[in-house]
C-alpha atoms as a PDB file:
ATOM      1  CA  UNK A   1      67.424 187.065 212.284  1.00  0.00           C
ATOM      2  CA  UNK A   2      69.940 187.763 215.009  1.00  0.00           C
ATOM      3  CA  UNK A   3      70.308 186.499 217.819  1.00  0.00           C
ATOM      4  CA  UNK A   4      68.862 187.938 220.998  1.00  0.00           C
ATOM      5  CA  UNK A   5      71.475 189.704 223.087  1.00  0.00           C
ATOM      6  CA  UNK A   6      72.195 187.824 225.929  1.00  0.00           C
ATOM      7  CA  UNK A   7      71.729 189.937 229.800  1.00  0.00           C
ATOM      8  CA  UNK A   8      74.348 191.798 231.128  1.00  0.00           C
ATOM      9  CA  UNK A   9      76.081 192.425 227.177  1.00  0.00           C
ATOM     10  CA  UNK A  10      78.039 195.461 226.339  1.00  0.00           C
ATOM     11  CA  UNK A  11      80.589 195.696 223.582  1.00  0.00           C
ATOM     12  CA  UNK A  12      84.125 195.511 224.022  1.00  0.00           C
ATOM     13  CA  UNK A  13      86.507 197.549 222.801  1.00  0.00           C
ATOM     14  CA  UNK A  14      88.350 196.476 219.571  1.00  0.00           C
ATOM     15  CA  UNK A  15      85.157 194.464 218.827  1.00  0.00           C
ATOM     16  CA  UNK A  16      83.850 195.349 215.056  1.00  0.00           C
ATOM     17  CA  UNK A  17      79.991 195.610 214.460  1.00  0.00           C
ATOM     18  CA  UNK A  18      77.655 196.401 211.995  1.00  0.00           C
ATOM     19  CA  UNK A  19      76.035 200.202 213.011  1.00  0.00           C
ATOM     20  CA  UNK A  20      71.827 199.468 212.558  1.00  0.00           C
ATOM     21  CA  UNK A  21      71.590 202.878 211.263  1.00  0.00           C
ATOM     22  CA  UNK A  22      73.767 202.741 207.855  1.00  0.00           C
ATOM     23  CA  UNK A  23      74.598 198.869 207.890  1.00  0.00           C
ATOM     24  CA  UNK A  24      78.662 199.609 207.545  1.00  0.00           C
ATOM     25  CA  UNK A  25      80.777 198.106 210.311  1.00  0.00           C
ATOM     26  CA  UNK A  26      82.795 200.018 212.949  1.00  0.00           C
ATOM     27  CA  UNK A  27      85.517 199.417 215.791  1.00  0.00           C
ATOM     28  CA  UNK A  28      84.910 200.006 219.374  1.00  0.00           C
ATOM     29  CA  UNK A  29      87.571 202.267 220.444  1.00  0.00           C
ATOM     30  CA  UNK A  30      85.635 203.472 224.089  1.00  0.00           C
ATOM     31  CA  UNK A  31      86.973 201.759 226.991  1.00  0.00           C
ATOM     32  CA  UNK A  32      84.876 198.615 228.519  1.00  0.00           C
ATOM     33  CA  UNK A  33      84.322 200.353 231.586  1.00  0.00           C
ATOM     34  CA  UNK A  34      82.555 203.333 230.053  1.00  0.00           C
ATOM     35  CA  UNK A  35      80.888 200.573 227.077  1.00  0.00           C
ATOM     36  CA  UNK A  36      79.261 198.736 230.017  1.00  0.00           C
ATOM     37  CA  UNK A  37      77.593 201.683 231.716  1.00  0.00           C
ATOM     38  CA  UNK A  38      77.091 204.259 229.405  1.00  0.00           C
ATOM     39  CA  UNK A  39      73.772 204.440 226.656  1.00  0.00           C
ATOM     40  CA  UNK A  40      76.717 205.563 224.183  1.00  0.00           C
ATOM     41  CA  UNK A  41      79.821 204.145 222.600  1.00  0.00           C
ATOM     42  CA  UNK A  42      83.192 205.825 220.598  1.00  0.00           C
ATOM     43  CA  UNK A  43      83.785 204.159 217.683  1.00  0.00           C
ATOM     44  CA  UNK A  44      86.042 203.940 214.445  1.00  0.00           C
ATOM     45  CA  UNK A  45      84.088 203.697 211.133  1.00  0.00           C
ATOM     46  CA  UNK A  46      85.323 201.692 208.354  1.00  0.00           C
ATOM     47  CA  UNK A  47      84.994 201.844 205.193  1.00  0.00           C
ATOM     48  CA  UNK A  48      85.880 199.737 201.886  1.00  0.00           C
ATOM     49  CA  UNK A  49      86.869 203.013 199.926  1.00  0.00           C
ATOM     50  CA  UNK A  50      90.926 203.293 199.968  1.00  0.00           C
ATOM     51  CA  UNK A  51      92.177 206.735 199.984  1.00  0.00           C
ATOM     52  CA  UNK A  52      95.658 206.583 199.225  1.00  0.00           C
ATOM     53  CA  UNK A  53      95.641 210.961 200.154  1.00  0.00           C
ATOM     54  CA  UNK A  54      94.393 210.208 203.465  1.00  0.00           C
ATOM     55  CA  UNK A  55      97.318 209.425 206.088  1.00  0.00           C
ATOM     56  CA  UNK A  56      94.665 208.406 209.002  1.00  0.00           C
ATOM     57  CA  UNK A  57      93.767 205.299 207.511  1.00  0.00           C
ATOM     58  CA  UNK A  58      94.107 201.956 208.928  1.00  0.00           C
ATOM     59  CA  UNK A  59      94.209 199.374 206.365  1.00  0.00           C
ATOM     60  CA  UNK A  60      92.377 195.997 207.874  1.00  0.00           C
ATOM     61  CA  UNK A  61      92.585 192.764 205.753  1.00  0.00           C
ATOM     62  CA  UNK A  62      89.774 191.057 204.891  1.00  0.00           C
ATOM     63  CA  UNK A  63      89.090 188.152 207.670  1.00  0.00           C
ATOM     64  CA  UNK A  64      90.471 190.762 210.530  1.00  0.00           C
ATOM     65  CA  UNK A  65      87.655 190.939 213.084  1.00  0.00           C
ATOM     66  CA  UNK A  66      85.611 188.941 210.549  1.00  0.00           C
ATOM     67  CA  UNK A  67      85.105 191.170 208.120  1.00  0.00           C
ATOM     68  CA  UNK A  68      84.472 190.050 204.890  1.00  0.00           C
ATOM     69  CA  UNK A  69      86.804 192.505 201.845  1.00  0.00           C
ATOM     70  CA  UNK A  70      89.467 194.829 202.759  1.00  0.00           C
ATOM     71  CA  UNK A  71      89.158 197.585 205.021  1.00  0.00           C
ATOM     72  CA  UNK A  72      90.477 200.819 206.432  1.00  0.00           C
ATOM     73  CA  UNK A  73      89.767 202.475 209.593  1.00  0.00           C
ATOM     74  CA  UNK A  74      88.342 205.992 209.639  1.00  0.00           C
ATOM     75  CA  UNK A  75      90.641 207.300 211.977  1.00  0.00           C
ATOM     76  CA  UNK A  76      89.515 211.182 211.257  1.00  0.00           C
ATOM     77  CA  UNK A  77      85.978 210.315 211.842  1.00  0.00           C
ATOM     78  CA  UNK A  78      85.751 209.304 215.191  1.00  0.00           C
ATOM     79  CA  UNK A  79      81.686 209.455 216.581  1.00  0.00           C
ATOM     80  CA  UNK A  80      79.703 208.206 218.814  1.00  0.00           C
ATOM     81  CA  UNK A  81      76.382 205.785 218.657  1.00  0.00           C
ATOM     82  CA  UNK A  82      73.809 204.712 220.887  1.00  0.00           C
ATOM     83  CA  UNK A  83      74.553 201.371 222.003  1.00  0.00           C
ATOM     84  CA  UNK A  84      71.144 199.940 220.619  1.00  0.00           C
ATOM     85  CA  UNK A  85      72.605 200.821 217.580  1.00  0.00           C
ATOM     86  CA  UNK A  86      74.537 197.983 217.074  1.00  0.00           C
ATOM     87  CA  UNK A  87      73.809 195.092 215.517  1.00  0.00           C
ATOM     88  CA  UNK A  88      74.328 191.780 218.327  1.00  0.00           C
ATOM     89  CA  UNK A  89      76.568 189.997 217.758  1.00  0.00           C
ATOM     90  CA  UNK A  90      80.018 191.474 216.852  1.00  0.00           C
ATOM     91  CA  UNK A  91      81.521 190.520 213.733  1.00  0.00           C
ATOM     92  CA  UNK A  92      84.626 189.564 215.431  1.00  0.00           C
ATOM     93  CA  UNK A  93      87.701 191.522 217.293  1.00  0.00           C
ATOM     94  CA  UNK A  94      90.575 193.233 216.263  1.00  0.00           C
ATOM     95  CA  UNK A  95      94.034 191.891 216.755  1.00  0.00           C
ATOM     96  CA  UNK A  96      96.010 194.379 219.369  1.00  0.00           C
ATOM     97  CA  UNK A  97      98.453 195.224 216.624  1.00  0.00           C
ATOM     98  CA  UNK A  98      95.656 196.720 214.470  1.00  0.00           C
ATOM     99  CA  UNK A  99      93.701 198.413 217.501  1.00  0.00           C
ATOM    100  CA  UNK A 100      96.978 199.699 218.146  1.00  0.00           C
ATOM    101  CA  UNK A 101      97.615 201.325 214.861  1.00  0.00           C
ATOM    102  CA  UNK A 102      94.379 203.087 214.643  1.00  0.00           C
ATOM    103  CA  UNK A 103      94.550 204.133 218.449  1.00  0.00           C
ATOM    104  CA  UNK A 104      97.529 206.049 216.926  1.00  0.00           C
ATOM    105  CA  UNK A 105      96.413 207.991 214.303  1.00  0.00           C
ATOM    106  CA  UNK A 106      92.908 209.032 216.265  1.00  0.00           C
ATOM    107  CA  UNK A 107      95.883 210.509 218.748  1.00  0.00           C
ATOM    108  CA  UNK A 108      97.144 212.318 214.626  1.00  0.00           C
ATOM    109  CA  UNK A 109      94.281 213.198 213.865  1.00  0.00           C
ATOM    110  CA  UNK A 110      92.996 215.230 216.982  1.00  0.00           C
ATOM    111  CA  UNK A 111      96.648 216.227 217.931  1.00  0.00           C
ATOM    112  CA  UNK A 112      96.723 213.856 221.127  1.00  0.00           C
ATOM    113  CA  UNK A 113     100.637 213.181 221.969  1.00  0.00           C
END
């Protein structure tokens, strides 16, 4: 069982959690000032599937904010959740390198400069 989530939490972005509603982690990508007041959260979902065609993948390495196999970052499928929608606590964080990289191809993929 996990464990309860402690008073005054709110995820932090570049933090990787499991989403309740399909069990498949994802990457905070909304800013911690919007993740600490808001009922929703942006977020990056990632996937174990490598699609070689698809530019606007991050790849993540297994053991990268503690997940467990190789992953890439769904950088075309950027959505929101309800906060109660993740699964306390995070798997682990992102090194800034990585958040980096995907911050730049969600700017590709919705034509951000």
């Amino acid at each position: 069982m996990a464990p309860p989530v402690p008073p005054g939490w709110f995820p932090r972005r570049g933090e990787v959690y499991l989403i309740s509603l399909d069990k498949r982690p994802a990457v905070i990508l909304s800013t911690d000032v919007l993740n600490r007041h808001a009922l929703d959260i942006c977020l990056v979902p990632l996937t174990q599937v490598q699609h070689r065609e698809f530019t606007l993948r991050v790849p993540i390495r297994a053991k990268e904010g503690g997940l467990a196999v190789d992953s890439w970052a769904k950088c075309d499928q950027v959505t929101t959740v309800e906060k109660r929608r993740l699964v306390y606590p995070p798997l682990g964080r992102l090194s800034a390198q990585v958040l980096h990289e995907i911050e730049n191809k969600v700017k590709m993929a919705v034509q951000l400069p």
